[in-house]
PDB file of N, CA and C in Angstrom:
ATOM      1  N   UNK A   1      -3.708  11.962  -3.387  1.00  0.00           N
ATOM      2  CA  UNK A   1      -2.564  11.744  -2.519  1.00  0.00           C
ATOM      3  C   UNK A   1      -1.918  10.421  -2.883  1.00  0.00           C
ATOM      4  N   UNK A   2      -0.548  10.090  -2.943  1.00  0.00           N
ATOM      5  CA  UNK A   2      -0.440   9.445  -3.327  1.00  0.00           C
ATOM      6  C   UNK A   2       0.494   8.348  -1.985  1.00  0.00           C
ATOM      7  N   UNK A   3       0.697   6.742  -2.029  1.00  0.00           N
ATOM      8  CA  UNK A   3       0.863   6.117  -0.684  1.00  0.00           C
ATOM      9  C   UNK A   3       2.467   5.893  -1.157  1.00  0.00           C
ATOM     10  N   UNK A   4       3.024   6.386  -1.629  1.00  0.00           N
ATOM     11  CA  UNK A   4       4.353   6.122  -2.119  1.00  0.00           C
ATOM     12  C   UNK A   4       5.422   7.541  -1.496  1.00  0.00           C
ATOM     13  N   UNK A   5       6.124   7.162  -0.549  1.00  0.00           N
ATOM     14  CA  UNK A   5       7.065   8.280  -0.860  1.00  0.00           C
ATOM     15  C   UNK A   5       8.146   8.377  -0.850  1.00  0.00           C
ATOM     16  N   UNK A   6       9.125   9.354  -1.376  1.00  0.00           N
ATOM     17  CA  UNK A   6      10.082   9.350  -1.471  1.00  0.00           C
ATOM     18  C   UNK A   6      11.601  10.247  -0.673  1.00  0.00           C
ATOM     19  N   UNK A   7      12.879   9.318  -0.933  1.00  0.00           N
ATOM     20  CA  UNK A   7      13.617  10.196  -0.114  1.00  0.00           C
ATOM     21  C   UNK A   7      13.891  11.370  -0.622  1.00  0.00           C
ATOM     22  N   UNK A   8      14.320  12.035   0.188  1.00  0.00           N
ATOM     23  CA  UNK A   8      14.996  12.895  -0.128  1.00  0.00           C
ATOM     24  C   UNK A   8      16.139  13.327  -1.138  1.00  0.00           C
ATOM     25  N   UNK A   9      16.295  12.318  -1.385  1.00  0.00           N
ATOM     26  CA  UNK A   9      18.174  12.569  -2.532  1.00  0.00           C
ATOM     27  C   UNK A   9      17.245  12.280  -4.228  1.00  0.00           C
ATOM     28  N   UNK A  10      15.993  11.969  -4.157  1.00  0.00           N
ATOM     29  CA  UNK A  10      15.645  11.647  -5.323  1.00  0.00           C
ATOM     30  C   UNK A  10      15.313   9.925  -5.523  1.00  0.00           C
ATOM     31  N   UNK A  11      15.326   9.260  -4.653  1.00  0.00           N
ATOM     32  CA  UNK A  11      15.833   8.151  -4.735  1.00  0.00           C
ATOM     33  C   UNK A  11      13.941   7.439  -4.493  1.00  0.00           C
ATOM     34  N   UNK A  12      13.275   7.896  -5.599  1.00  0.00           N
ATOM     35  CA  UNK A  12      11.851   7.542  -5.776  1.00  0.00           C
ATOM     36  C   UNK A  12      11.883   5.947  -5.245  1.00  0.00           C
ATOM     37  N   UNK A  13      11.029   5.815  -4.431  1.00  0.00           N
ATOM     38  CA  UNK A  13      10.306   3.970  -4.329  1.00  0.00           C
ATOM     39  C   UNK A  13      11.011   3.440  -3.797  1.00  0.00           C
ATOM     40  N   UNK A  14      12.142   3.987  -2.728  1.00  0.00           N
ATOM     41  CA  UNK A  14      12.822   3.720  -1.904  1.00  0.00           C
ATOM     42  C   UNK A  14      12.299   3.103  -0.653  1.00  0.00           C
ATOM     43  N   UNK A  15      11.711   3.876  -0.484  1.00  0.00           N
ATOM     44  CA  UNK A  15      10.836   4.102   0.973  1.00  0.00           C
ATOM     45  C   UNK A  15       9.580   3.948   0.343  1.00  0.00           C
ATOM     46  N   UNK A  16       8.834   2.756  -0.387  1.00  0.00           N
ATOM     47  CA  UNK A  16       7.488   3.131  -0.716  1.00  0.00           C
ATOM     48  C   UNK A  16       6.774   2.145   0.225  1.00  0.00           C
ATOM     49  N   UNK A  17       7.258   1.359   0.760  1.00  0.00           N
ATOM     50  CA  UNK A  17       6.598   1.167   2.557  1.00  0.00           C
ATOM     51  C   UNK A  17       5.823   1.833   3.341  1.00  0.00           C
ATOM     52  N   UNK A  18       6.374   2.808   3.410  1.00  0.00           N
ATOM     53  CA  UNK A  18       5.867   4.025   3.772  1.00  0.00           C
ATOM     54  C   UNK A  18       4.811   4.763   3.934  1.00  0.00           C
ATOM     55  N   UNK A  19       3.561   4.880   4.359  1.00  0.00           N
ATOM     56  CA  UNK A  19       2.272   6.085   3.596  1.00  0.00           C
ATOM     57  C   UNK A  19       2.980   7.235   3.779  1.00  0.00           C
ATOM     58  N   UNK A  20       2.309   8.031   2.735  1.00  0.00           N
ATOM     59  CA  UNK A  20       2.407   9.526   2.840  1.00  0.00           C
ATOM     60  C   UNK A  20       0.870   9.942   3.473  1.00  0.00           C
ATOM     61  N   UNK A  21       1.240  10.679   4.624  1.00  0.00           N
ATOM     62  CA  UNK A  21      -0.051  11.545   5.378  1.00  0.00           C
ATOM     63  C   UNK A  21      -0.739  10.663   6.346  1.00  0.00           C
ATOM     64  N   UNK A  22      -1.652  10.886   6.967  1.00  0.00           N
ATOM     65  CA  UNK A  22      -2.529  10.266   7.854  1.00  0.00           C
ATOM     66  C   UNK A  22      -2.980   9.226   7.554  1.00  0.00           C
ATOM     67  N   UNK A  23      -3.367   7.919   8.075  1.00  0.00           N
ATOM     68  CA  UNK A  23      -4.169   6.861   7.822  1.00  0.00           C
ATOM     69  C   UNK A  23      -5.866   7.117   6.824  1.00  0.00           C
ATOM     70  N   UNK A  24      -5.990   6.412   6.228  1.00  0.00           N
ATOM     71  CA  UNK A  24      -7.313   6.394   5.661  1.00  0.00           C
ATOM     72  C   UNK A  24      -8.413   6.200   6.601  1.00  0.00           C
ATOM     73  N   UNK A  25      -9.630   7.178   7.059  1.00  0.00           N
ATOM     74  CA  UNK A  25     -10.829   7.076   7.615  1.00  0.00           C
ATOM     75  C   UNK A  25     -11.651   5.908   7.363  1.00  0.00           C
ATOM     76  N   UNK A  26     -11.308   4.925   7.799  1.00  0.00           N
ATOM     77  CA  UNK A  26     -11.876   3.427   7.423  1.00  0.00           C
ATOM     78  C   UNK A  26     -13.655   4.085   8.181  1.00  0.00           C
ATOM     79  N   UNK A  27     -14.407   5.096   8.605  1.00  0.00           N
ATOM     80  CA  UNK A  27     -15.273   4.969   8.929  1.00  0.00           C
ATOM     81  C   UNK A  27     -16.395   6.203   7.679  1.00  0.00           C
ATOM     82  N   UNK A  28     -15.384   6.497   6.988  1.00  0.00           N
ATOM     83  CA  UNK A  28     -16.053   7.255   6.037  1.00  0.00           C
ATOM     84  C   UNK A  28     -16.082   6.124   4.247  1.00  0.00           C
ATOM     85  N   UNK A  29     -16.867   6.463   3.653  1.00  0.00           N
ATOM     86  CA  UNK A  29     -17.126   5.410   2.671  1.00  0.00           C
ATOM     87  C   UNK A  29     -15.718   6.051   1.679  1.00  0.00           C
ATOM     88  N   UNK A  30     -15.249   6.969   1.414  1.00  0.00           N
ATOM     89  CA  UNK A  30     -14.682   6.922   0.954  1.00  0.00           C
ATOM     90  C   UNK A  30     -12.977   6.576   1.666  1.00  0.00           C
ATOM     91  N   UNK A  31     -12.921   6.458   3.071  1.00  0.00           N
ATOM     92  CA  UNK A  31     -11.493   5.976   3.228  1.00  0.00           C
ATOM     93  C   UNK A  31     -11.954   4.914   3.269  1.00  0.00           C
ATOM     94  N   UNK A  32     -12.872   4.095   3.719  1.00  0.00           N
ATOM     95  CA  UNK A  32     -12.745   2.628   3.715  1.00  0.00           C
ATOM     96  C   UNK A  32     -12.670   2.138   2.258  1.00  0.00           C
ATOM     97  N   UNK A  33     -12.946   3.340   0.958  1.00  0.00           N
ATOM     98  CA  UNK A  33     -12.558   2.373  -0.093  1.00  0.00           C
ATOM     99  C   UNK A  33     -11.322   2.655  -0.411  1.00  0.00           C
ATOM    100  N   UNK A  34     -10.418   3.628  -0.045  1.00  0.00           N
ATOM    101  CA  UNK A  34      -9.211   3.516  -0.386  1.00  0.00           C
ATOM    102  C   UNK A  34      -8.312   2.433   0.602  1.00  0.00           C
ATOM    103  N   UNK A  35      -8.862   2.493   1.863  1.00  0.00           N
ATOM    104  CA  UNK A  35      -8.178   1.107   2.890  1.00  0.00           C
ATOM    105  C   UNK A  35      -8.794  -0.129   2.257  1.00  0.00           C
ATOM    106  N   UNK A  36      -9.713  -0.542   1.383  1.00  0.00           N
ATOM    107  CA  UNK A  36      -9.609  -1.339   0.780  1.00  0.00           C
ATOM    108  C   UNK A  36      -9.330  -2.356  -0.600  1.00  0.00           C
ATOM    109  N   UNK A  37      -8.948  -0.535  -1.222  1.00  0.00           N
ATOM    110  CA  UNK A  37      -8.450  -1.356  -2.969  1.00  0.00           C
ATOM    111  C   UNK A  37      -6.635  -0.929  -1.980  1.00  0.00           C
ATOM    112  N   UNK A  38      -6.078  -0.453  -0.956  1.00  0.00           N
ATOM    113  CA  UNK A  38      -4.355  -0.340  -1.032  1.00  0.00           C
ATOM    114  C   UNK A  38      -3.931  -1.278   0.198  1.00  0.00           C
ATOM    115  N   UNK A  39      -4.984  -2.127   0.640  1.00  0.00           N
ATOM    116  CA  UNK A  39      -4.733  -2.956   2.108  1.00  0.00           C
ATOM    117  C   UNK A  39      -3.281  -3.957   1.569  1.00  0.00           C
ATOM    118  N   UNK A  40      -4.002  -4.526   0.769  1.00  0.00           N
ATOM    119  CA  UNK A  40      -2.657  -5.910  -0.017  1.00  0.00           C
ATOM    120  C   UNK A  40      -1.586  -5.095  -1.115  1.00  0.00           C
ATOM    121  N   UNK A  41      -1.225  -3.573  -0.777  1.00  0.00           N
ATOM    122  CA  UNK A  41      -0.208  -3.346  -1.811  1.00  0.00           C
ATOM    123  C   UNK A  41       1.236  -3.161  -1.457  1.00  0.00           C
ATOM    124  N   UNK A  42       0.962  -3.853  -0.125  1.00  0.00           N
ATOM    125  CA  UNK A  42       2.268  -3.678   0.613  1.00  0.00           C
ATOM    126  C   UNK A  42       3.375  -4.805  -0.002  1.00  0.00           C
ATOM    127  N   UNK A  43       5.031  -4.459  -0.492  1.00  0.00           N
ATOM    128  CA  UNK A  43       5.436  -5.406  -0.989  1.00  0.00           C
ATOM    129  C   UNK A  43       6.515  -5.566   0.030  1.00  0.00           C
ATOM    130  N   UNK A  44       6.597  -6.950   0.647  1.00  0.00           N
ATOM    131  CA  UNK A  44       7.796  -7.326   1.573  1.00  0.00           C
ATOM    132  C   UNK A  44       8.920  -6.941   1.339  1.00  0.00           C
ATOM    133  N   UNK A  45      10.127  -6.497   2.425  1.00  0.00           N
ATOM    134  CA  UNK A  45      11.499  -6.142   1.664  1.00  0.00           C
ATOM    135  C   UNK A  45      12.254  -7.746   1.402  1.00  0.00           C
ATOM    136  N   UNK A  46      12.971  -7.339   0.185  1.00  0.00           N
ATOM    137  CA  UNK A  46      13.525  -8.309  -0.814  1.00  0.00           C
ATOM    138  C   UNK A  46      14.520  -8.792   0.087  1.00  0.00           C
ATOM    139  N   UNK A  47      14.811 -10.299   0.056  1.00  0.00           N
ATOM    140  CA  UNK A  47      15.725 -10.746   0.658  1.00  0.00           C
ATOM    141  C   UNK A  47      17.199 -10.596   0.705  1.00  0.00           C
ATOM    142  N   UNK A  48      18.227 -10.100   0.781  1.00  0.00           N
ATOM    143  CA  UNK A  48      19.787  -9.687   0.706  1.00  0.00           C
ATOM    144  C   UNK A  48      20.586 -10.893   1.515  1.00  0.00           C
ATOM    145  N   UNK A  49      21.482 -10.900   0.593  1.00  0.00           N
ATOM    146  CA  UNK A  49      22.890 -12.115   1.137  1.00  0.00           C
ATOM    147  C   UNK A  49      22.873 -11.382   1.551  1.00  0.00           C
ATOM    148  N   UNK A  50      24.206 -11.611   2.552  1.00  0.00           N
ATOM    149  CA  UNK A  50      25.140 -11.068   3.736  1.00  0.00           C
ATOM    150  C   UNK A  50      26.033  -9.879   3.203  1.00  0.00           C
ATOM    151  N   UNK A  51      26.146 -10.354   1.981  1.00  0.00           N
ATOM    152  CA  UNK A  51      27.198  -9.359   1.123  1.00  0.00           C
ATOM    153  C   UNK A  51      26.532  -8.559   0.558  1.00  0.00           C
ATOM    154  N   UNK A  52      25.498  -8.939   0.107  1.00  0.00           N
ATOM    155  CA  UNK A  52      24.678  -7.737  -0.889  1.00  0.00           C
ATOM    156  C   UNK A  52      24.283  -6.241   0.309  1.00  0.00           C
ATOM    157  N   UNK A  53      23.855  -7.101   1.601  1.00  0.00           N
ATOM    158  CA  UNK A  53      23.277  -6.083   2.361  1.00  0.00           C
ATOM    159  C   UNK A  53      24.555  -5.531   3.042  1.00  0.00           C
ATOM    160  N   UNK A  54      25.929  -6.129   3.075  1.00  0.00           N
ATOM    161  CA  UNK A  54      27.326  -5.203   3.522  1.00  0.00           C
ATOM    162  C   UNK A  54      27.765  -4.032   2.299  1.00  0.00           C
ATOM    163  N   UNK A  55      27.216  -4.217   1.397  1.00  0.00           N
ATOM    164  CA  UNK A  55      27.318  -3.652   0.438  1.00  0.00           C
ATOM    165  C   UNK A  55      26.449  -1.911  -0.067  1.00  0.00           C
ATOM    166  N   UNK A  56      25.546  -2.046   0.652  1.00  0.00           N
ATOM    167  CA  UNK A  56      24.273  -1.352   0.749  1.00  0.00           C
ATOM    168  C   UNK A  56      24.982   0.342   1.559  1.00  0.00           C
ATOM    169  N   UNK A  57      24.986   1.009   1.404  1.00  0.00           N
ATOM    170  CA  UNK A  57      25.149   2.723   1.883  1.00  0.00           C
ATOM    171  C   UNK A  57      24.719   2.259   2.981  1.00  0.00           C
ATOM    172  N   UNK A  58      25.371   3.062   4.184  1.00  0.00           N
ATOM    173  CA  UNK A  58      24.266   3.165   5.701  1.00  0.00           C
ATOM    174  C   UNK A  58      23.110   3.813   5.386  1.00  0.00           C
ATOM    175  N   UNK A  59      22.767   4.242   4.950  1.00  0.00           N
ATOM    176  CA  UNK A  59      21.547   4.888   4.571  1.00  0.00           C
ATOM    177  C   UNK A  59      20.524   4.088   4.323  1.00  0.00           C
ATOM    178  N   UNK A  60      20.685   3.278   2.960  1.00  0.00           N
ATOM    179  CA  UNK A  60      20.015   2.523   2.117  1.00  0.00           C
ATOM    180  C   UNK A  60      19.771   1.064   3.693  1.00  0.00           C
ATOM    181  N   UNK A  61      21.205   0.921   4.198  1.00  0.00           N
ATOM    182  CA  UNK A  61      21.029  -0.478   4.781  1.00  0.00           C
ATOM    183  C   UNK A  61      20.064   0.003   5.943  1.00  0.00           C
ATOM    184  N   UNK A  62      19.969   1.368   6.503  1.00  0.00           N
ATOM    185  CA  UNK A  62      19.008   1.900   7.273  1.00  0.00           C
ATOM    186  C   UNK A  62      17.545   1.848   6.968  1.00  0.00           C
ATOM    187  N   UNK A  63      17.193   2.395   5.784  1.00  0.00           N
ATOM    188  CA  UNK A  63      16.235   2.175   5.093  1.00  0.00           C
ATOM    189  C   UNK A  63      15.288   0.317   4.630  1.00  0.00           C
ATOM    190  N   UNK A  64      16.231  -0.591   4.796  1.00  0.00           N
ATOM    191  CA  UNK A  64      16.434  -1.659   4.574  1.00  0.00           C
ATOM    192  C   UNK A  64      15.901  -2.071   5.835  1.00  0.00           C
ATOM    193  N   UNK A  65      16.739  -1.840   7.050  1.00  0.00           N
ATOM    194  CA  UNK A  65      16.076  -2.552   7.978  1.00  0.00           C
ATOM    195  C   UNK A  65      14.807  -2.319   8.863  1.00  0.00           C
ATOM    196  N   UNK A  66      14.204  -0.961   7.765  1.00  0.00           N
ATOM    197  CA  UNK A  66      13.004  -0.517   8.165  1.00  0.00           C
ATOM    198  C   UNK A  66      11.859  -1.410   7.615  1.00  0.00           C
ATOM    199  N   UNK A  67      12.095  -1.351   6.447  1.00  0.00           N
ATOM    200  CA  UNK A  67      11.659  -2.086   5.472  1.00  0.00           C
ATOM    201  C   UNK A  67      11.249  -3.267   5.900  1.00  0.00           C
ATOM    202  N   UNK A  68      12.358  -4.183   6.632  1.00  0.00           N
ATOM    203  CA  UNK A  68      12.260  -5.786   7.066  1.00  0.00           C
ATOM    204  C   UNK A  68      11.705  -5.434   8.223  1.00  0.00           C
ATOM    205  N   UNK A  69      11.884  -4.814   9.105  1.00  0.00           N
ATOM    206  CA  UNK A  69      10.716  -4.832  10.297  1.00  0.00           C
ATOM    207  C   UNK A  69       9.233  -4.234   9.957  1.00  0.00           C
ATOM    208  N   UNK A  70       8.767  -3.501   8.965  1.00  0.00           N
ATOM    209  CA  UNK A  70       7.377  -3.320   8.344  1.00  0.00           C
ATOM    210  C   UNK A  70       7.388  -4.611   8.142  1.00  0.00           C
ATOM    211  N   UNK A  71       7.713  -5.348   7.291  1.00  0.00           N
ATOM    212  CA  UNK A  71       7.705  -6.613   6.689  1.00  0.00           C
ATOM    213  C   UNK A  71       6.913  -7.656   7.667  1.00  0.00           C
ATOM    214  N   UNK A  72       8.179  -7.574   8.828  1.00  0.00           N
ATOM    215  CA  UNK A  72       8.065  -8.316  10.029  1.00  0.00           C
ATOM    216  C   UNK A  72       6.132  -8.423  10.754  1.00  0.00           C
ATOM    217  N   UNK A  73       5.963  -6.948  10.874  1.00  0.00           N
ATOM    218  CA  UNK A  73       4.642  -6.444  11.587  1.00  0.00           C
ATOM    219  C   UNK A  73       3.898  -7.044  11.114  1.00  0.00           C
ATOM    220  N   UNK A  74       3.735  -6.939   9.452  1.00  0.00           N
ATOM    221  CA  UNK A  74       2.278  -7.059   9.001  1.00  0.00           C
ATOM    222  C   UNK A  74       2.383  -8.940   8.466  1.00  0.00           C
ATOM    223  N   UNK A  75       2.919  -9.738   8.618  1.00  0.00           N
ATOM    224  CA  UNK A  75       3.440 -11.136   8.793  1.00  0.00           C
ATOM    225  C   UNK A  75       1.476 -11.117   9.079  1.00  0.00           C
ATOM    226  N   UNK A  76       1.184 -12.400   8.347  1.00  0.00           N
ATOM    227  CA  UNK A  76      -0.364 -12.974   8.761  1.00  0.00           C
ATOM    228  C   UNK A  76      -0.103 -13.996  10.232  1.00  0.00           C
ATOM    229  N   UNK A  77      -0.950 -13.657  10.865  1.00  0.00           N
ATOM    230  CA  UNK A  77      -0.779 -14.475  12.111  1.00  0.00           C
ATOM    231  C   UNK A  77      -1.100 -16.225  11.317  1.00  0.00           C
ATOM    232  N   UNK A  78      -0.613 -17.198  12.547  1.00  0.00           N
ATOM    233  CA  UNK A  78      -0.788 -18.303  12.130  1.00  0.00           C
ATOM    234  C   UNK A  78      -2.020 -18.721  13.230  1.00  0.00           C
ATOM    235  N   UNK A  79      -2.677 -19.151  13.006  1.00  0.00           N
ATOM    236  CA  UNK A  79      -3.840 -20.222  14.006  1.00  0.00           C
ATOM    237  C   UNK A  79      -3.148 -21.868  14.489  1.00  0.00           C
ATOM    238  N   UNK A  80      -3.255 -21.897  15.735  1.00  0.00           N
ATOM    239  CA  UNK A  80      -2.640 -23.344  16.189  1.00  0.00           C
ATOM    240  C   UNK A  80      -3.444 -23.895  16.981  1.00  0.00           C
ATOM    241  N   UNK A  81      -3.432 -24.740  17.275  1.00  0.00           N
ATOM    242  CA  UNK A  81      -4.378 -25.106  18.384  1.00  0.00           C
ATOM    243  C   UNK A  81      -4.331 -25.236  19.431  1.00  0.00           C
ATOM    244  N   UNK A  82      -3.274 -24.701  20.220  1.00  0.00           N
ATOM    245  CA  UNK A  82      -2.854 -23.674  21.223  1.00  0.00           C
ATOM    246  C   UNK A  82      -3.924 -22.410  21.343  1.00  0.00           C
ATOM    247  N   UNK A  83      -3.248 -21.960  20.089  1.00  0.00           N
ATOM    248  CA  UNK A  83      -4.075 -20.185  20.356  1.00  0.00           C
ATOM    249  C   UNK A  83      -5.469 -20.479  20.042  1.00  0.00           C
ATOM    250  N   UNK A  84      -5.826 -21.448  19.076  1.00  0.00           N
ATOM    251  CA  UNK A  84      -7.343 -21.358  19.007  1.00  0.00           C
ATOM    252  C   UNK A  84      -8.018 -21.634  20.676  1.00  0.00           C
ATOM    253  N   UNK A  85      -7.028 -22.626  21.443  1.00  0.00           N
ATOM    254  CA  UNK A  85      -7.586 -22.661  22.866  1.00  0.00           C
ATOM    255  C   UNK A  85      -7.383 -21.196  23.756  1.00  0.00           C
ATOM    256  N   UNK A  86      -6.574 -20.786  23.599  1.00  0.00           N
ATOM    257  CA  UNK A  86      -6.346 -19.370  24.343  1.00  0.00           C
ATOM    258  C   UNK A  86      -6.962 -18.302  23.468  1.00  0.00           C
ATOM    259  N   UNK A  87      -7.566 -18.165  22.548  1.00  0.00           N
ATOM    260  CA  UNK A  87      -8.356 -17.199  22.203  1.00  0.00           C
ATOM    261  C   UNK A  87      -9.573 -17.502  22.790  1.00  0.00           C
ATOM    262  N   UNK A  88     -10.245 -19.028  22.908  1.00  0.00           N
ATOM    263  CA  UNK A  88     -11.296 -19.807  23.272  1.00  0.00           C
ATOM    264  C   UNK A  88     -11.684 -18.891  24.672  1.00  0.00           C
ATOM    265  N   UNK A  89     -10.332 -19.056  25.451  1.00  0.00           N
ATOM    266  CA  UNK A  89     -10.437 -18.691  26.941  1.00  0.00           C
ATOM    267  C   UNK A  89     -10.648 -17.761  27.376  1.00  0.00           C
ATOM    268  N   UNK A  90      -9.848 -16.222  26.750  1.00  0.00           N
ATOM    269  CA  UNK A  90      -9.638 -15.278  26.543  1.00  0.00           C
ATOM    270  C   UNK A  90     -11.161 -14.635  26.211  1.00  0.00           C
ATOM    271  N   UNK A  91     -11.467 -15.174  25.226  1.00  0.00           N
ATOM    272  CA  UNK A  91     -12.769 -14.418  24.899  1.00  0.00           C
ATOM    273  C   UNK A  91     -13.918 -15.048  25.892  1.00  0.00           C
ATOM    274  N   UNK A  92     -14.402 -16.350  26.804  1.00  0.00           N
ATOM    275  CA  UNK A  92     -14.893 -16.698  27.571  1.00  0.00           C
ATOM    276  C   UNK A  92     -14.800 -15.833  28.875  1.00  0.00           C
ATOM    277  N   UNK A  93     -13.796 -15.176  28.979  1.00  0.00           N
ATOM    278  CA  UNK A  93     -13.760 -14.360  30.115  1.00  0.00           C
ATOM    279  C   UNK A  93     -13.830 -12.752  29.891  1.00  0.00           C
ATOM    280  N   UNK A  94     -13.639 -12.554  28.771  1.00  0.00           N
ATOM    281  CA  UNK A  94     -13.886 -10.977  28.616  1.00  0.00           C
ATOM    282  C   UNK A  94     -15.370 -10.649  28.388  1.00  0.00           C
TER     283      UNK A  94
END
């Protein structure tokens, strides 16, 4: 199976954000090794001027702003020392 898919018009690696099919069984040895050689193959969407992305098909700029909100999600959290205190707390009471 492959984690790449494509649109419809032909327009391969468009949408390769995307999985094709169900999540990988991270509790069977073999999905946890495919959730772990395709975890980091996610590639951020590419940055666009103002013009490049006015420029873009509604389609494509649709596709685009899917893209930047995947992007958005999988962002690595930051640790502060704020949250290291409210995780502190959080987990003291659960």
């Amino acid at each position: 199976m492959d984690d790449r898919a494509t649109s419809g018009d032909g327009e391969a690696g468009i949408v390769s954000f995307l999985r094709a099919g169900p999540p990988p069984d991270r509790l069977s040895f073999e999905g946890w090794q495919r959730w772990r050689t395709t975890r980091s193959a996610f590639i951020p969407a590419p940055r666009l001027s103002p013009d490049q992305y006015g420029a873009l098909p509604t389609r494509r700029r649709a596709l685009h702003d899917l893209h930047r909100t995947a992007s958005h999600v999988n962002l690595g959290l930051q640790e502060t020392p704020m949250s290291r205190r409210v995780t502190t707390l959080m987990r003291s009471r659960i």
